[in-house]
N, C-alpha and C. Protein backbone atom coordinates (compact mmCIF):
# COMPACT_ATOMS: atom_id res chain seq x y z
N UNK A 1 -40.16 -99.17 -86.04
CA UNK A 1 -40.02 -97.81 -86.43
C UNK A 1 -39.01 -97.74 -87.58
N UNK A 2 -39.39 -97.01 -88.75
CA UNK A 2 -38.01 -96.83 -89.64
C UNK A 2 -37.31 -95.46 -89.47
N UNK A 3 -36.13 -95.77 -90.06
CA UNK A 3 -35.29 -94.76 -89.92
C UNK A 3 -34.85 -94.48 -91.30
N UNK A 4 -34.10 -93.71 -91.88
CA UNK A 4 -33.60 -93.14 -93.30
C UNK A 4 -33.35 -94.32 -94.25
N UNK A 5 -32.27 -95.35 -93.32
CA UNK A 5 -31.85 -96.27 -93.85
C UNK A 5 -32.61 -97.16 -94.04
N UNK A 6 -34.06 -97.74 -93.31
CA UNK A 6 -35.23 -98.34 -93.97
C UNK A 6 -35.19 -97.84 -95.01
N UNK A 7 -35.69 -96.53 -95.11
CA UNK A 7 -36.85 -95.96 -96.37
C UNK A 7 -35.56 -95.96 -97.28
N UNK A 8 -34.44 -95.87 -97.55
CA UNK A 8 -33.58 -96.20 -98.67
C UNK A 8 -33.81 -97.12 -99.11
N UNK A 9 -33.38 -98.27 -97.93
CA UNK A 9 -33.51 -99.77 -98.81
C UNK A 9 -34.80 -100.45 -99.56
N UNK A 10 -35.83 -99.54 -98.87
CA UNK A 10 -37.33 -99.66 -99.54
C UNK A 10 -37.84 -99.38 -100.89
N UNK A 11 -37.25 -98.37 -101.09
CA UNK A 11 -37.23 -96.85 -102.17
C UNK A 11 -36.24 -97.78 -103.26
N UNK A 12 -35.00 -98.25 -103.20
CA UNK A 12 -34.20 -99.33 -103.66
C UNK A 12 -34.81 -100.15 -104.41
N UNK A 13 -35.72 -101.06 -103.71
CA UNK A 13 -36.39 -102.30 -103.65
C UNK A 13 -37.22 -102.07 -104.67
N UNK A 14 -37.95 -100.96 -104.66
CA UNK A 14 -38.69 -100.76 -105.26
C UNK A 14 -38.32 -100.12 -107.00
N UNK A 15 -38.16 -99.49 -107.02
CA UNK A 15 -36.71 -98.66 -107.67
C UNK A 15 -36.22 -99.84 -108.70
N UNK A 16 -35.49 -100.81 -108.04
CA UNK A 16 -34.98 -102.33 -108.57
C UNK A 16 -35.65 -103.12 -109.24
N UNK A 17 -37.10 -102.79 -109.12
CA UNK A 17 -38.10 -103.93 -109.65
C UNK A 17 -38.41 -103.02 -110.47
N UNK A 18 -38.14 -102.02 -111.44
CA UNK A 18 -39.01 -101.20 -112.60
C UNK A 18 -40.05 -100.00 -112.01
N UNK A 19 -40.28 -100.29 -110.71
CA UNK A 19 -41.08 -99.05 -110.60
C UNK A 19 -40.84 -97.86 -110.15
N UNK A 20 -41.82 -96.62 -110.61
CA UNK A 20 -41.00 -95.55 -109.92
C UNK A 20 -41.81 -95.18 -108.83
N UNK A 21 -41.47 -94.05 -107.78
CA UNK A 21 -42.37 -93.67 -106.87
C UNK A 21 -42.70 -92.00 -107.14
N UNK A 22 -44.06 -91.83 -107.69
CA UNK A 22 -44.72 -90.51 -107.96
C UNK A 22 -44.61 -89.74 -107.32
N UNK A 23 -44.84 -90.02 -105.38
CA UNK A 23 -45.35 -89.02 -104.71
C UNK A 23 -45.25 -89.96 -103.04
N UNK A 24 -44.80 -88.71 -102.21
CA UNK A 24 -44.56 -89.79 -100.48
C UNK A 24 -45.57 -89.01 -100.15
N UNK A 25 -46.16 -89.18 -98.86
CA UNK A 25 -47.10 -88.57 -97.57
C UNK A 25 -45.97 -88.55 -96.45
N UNK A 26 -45.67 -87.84 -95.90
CA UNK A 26 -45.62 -88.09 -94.79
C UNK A 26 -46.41 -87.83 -93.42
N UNK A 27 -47.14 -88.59 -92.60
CA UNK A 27 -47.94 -88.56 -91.53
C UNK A 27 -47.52 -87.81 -89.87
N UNK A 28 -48.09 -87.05 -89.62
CA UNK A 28 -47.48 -86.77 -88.52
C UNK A 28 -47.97 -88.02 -87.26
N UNK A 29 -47.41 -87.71 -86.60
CA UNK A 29 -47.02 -88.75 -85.74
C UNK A 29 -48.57 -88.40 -84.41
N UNK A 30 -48.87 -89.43 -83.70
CA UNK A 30 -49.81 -88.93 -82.80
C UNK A 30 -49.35 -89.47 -81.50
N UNK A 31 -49.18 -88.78 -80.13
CA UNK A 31 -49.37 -89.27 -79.05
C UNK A 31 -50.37 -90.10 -79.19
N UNK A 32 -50.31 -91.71 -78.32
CA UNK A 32 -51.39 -92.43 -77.87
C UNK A 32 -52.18 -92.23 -76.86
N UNK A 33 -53.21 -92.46 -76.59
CA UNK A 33 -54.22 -92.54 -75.27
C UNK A 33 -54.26 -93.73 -75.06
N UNK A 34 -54.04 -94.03 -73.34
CA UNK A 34 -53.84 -95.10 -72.97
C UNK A 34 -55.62 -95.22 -72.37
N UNK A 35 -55.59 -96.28 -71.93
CA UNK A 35 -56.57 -96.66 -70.96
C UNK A 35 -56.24 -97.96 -70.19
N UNK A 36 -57.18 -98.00 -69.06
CA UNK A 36 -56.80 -99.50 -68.30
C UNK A 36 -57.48 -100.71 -68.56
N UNK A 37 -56.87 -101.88 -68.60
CA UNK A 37 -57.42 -103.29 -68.98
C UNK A 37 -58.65 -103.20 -68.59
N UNK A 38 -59.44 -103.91 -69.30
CA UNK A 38 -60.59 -104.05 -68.57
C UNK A 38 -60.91 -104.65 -67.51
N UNK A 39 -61.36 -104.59 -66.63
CA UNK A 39 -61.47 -105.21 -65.30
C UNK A 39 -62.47 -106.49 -65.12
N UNK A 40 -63.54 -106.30 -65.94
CA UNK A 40 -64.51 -107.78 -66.00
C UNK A 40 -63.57 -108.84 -67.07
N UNK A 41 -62.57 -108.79 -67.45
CA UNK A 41 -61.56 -109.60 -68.31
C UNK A 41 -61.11 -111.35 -67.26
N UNK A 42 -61.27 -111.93 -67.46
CA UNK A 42 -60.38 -113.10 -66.76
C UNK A 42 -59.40 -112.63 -65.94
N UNK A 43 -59.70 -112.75 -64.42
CA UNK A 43 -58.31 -112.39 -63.44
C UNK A 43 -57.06 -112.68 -64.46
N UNK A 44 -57.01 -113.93 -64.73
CA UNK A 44 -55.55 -114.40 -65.10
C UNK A 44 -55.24 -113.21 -66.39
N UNK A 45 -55.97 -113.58 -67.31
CA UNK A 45 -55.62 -112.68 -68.82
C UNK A 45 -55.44 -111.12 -67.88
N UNK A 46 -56.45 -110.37 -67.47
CA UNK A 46 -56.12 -109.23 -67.02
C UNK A 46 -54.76 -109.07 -66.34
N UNK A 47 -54.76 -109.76 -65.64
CA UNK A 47 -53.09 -109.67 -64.93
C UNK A 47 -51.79 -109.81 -65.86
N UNK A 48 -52.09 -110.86 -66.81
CA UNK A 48 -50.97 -110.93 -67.89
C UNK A 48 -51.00 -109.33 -68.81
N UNK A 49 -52.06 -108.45 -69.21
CA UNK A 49 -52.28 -107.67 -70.23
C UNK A 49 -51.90 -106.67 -69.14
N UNK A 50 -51.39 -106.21 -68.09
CA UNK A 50 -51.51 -105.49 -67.15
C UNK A 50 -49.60 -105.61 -66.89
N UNK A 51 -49.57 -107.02 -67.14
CA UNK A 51 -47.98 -106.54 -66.80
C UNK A 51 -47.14 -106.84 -68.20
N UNK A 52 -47.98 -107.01 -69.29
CA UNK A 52 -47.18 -106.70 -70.65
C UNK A 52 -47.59 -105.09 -70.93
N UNK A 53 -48.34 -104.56 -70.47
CA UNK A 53 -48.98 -103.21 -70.98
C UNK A 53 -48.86 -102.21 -69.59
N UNK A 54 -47.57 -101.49 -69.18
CA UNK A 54 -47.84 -101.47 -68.06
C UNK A 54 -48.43 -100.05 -67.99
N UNK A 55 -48.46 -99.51 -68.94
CA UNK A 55 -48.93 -97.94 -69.33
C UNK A 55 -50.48 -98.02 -69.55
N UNK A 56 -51.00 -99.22 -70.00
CA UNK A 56 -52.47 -99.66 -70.50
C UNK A 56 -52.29 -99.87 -71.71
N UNK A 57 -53.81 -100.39 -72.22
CA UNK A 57 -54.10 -100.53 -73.45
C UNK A 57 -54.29 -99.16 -74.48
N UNK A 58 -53.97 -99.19 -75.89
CA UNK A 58 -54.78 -98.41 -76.19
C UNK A 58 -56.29 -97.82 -76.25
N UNK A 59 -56.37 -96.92 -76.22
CA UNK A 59 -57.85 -96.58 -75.69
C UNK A 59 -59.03 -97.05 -76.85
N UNK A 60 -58.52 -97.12 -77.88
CA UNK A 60 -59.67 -98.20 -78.94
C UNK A 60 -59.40 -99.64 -78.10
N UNK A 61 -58.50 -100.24 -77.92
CA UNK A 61 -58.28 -101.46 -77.79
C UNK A 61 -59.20 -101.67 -76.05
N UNK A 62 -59.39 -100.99 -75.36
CA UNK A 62 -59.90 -101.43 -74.19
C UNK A 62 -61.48 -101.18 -74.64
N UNK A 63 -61.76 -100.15 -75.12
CA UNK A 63 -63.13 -99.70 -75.59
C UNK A 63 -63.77 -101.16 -76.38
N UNK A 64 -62.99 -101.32 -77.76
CA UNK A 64 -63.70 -102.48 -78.38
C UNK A 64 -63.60 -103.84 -77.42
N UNK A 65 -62.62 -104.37 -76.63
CA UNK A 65 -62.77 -105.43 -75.36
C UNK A 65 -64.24 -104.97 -74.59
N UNK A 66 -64.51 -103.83 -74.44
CA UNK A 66 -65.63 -103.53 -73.11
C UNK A 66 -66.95 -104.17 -73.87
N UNK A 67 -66.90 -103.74 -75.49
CA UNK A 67 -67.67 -103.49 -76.39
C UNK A 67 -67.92 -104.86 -76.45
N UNK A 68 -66.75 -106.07 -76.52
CA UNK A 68 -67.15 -107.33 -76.92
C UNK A 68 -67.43 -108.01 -75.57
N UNK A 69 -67.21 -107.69 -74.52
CA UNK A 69 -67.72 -108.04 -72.65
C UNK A 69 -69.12 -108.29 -72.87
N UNK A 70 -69.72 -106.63 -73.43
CA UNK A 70 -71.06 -106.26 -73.93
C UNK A 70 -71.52 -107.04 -74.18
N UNK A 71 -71.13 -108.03 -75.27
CA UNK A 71 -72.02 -108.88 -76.13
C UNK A 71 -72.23 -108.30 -77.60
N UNK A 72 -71.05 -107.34 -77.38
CA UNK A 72 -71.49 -106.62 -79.19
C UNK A 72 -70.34 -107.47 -80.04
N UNK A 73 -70.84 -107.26 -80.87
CA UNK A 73 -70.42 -107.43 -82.39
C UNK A 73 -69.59 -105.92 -82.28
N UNK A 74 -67.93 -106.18 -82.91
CA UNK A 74 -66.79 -104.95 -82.88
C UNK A 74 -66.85 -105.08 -84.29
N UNK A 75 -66.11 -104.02 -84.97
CA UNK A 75 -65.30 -103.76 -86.28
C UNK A 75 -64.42 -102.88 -85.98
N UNK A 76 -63.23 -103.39 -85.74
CA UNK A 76 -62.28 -102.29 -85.24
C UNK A 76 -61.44 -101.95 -86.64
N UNK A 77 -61.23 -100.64 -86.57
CA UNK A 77 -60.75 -100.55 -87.85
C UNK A 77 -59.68 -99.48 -87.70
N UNK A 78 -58.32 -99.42 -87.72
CA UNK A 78 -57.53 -98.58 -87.29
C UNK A 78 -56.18 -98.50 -87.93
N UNK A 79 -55.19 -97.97 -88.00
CA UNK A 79 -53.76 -97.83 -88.62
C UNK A 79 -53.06 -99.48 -88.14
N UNK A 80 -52.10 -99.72 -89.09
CA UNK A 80 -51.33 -100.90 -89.12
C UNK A 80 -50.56 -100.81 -87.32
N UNK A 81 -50.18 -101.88 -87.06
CA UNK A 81 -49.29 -101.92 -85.57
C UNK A 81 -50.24 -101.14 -84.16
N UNK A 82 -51.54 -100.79 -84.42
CA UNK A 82 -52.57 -100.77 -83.18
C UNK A 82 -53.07 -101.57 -82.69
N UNK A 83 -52.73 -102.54 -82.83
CA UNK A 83 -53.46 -103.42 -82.17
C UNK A 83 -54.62 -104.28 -82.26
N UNK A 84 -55.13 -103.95 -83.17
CA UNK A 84 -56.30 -105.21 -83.45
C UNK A 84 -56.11 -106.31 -83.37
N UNK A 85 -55.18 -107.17 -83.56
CA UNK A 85 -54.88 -108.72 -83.26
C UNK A 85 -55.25 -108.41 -81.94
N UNK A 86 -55.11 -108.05 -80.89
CA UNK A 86 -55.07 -108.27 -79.45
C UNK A 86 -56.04 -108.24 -79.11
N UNK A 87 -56.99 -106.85 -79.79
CA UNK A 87 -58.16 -107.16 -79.43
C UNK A 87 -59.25 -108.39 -79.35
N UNK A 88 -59.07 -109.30 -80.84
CA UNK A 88 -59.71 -110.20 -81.06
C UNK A 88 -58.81 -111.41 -79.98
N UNK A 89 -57.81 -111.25 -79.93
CA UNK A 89 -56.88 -112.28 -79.19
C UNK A 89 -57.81 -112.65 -77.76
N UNK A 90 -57.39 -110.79 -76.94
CA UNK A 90 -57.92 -111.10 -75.65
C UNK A 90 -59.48 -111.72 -75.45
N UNK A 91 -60.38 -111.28 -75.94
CA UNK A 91 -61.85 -111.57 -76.44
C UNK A 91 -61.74 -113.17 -76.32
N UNK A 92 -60.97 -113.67 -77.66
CA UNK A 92 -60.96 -115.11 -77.55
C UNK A 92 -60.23 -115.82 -76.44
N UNK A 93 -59.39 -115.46 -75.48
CA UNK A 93 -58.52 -115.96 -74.35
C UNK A 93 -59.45 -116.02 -73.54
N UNK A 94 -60.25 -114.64 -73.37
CA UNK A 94 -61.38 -114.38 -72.00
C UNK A 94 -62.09 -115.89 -71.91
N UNK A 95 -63.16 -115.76 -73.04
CA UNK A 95 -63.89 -116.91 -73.70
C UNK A 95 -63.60 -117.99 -73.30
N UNK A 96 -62.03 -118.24 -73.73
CA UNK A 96 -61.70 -119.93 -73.37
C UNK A 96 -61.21 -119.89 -71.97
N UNK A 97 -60.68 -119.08 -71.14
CA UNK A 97 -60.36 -119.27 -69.77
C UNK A 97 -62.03 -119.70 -68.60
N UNK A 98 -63.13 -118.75 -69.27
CA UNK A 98 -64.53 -118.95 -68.38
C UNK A 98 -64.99 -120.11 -69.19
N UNK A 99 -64.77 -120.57 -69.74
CA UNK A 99 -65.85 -121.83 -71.05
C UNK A 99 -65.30 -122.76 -71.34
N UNK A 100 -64.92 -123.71 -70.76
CA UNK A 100 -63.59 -124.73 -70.54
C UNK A 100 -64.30 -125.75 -71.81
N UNK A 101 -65.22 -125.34 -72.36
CA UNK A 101 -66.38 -126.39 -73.28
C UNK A 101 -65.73 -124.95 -74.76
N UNK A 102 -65.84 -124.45 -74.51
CA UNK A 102 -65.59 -122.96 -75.61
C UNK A 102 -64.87 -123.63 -76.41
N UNK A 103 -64.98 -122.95 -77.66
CA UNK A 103 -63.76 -123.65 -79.10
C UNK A 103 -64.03 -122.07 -80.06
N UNK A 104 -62.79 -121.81 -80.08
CA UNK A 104 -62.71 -120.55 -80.91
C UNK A 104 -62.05 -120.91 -82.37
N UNK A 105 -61.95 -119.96 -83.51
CA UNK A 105 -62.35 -120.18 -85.01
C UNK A 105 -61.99 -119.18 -85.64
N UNK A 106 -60.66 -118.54 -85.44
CA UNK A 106 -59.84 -117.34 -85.72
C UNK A 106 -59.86 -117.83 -87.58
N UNK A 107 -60.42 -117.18 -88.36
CA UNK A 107 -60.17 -116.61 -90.06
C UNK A 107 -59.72 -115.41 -89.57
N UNK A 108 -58.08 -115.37 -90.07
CA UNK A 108 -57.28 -114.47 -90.17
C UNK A 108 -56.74 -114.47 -91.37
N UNK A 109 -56.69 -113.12 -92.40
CA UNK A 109 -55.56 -112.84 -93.61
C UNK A 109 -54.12 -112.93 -93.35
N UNK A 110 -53.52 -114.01 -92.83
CA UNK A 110 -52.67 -114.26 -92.48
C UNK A 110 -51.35 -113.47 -93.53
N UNK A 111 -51.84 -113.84 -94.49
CA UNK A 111 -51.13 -113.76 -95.91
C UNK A 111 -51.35 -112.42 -96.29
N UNK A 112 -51.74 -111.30 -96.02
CA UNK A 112 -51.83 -109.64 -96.20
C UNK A 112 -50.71 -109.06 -95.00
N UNK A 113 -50.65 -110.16 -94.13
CA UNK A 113 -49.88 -109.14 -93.17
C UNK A 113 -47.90 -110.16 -93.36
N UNK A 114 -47.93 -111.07 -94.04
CA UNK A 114 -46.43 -111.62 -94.31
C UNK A 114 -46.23 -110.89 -95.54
């Protein structure tokens, strides 16, 4: 979460390197909707996502898991810090906990999010 003193040192940073800043947004903020782990998930993984999440998942994040249970093909597409790594995470954990033969193949933009 930032606070004043983030967005100074940001505004700074930026500021410092030649550029200027035109124009801010500011976003209002949204309560989350929770939902519960999915339950056809790997006992083990479900129990771990259950006591790191003790409120639940977000409610995209359990939806696209049900979605990939399914057998679908997801595109989750949502604001920065929601969660999409987890989604694809848990998906691939499920996978390798039932498929002891399974080999997963994560292409991640590693380098957009450092």
């Amino acid at each position: 979460m930032f606070d004043k003193s983030n967005l100074s040192l940001i505004r700074s940073a930026i500021e410092d390197s030649g550029y200027s800043i035109a124009d801010r947004q500011s976003l209002p903020t949204r309560n989350p909707i929770f939902a519960q782990v999915p339950a056809r998930l790997h006992p083990d993984l479900r129990a771990t996502l259950t006591n790191l999440f003790p409120d639940g998942l977000y409610q995209h994040q359990a939806k696209a898991i049900d979605a990939v249970l399914d057998g679908h093909d997801v595109c989750l597409a949502t604001s920065t810090a929601s969660g999409k790594s987890m989604v694809f995470m848990a998906a691939a954990i499920d996978l390798l906990l039932r498929d002891s033969m399974a080999q997963v193949l994560a292409l991640y933009p590693v380098r957009a999010l450092i």
